[in-house]
Every structure is written in structure tokens, then in C-alpha cells.
Protein backbone atom coordinates (compact mmCIF):
# COMPACT_ATOMS: atom_id res chain seq x y z
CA UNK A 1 75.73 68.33 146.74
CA UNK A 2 74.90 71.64 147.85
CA UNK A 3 72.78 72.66 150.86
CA UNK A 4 70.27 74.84 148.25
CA UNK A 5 70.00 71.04 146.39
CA UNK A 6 66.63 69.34 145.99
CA UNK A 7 66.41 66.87 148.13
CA UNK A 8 69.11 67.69 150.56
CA UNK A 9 67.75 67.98 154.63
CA UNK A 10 70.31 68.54 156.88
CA UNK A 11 70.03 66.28 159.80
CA UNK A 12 71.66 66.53 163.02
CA UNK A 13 74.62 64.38 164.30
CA UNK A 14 73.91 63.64 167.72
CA UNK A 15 69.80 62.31 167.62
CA UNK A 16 68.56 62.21 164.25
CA UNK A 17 66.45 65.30 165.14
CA UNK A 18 66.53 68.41 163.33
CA UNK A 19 68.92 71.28 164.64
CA UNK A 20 67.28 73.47 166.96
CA UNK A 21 66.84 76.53 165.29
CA UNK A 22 66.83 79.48 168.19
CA UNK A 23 65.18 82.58 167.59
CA UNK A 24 67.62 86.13 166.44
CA UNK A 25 67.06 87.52 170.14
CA UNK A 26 67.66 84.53 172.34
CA UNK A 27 70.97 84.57 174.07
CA UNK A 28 73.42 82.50 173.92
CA UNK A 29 72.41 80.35 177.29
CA UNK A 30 69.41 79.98 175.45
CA UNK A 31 67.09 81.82 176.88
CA UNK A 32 64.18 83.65 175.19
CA UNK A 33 64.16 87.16 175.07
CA UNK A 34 61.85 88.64 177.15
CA UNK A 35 59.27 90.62 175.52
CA UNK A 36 58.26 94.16 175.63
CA UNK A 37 54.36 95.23 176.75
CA UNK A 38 52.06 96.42 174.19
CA UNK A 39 50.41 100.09 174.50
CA UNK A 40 47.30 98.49 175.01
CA UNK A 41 48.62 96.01 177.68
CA UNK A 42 50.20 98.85 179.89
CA UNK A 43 47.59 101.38 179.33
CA UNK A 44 45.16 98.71 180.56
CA UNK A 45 46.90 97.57 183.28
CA UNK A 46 47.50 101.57 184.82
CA UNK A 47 43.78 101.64 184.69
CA UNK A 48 43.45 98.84 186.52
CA UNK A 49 45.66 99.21 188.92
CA UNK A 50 43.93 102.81 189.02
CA UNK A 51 40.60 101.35 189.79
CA UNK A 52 42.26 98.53 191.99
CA UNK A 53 41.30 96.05 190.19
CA UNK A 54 45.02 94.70 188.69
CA UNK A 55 44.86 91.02 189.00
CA UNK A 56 48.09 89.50 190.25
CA UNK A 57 48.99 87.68 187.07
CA UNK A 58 49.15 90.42 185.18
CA UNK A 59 50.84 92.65 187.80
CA UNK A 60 53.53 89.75 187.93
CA UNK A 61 53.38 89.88 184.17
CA UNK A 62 54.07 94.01 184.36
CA UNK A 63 56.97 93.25 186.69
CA UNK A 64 58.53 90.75 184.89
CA UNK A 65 58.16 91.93 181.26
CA UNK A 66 57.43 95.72 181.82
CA UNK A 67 59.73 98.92 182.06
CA UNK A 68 59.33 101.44 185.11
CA UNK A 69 59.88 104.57 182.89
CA UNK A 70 56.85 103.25 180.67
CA UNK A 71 54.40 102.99 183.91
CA UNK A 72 55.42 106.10 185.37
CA UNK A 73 54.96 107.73 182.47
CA UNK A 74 51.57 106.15 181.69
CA UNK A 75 50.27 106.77 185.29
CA UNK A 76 51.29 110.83 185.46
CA UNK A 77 49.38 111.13 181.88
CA UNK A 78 46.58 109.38 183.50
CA UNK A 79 46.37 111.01 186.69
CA UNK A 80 46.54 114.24 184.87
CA UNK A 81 43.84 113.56 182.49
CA UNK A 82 41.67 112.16 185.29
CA UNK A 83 42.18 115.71 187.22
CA UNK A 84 41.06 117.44 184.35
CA UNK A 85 38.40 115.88 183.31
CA UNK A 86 36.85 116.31 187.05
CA UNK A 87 37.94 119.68 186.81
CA UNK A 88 36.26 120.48 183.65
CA UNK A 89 32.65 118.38 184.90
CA UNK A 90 32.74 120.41 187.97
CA UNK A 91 33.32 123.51 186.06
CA UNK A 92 30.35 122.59 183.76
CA UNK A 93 28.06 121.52 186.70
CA UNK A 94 28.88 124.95 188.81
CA UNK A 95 28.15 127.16 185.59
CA UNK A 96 24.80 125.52 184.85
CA UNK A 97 23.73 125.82 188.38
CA UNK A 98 24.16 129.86 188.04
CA UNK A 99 21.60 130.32 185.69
């Protein structure tokens, strides 16, 4: 009979369990793949960490899962959208005052 049959289940030989059936991006030692950060996750957790506010389980979690180029990255766009934005209130402020 073959394995596409009705009514076939393959079974396994050494519990009467089903196989295990592992995931395409575990390893071979069986262990999960880690995965990546979202967008959202690292932009959120730049801002917090920004503010101070980064709580340690998801600064372990950044450590763990995260990738240095992807913080840096995220933290120089930040810090240079931050700068400009107090640049351009301050600008606004100091031209309304000289009217």
C-alpha cells in the first residue's frame, strides 16, 4: 500500500508515537532556529532604551535574538531624527519670537 493510500498513518517504531516532525530551519542537534526581530520590535526597543525605559527581558530578548548592525543602524537614524526635529522646534520658536 502506498504512503498517499487512504487509510495508511505511518507510525513510529520505537513508541507508538508519531515521528517528530522538526521544522525546515532547525539544525540537525535539534535546535530551533533562532528568530529574527521584527521592525516594530527593534524600533521599539531603540526608543526605549532611548528614553531608558528598556525592560531587561526584552533587552535579553534583543541580545539573544537581535543583530548589532540592525541596532546601530536604528539608533544613528534615531538620534539623527531626534536632532532635527529639536533643531527645527527651536528654529520655529526663535523666528516667532522676532516678530
Amino acid at each position: 500500500m502506498r504512503w498517499w493510500s487512504v487509510g495508511y498513518a505511518p507510525t513510529s517504531i520505537t513508541d507508538g508515537h508519531p515521528p517528530v516532525v522538526k521544522d525546515i530551519g532547525d539544525d540537525p542537534a535539534g535546535e530551533p532556529k533562532p528568530r529574527r526581530l521584527g521592525p516594530l520590535q527593534v524600533i521599539g526597543s531603540v526608543l526605549a532604551a532611548a528614553l531608558g525605559v528598556q525592560s531587561s527581558k526584552n533587552r535579553e530578548r534583543d541580545f539573544k535574538h537581535g543583530r548589532i548592525g540592525v541596532f546601530i543602524t536604528a539608533g544613528v537614524l534615531f538620534t539623527l531624527l531626534f536632532i532635527g526635529t529639536v533643531v527645527t522646534v527651536v528654529l520655529l520658536v526663535v523666528s516667532s519670537a522676532g516678530k
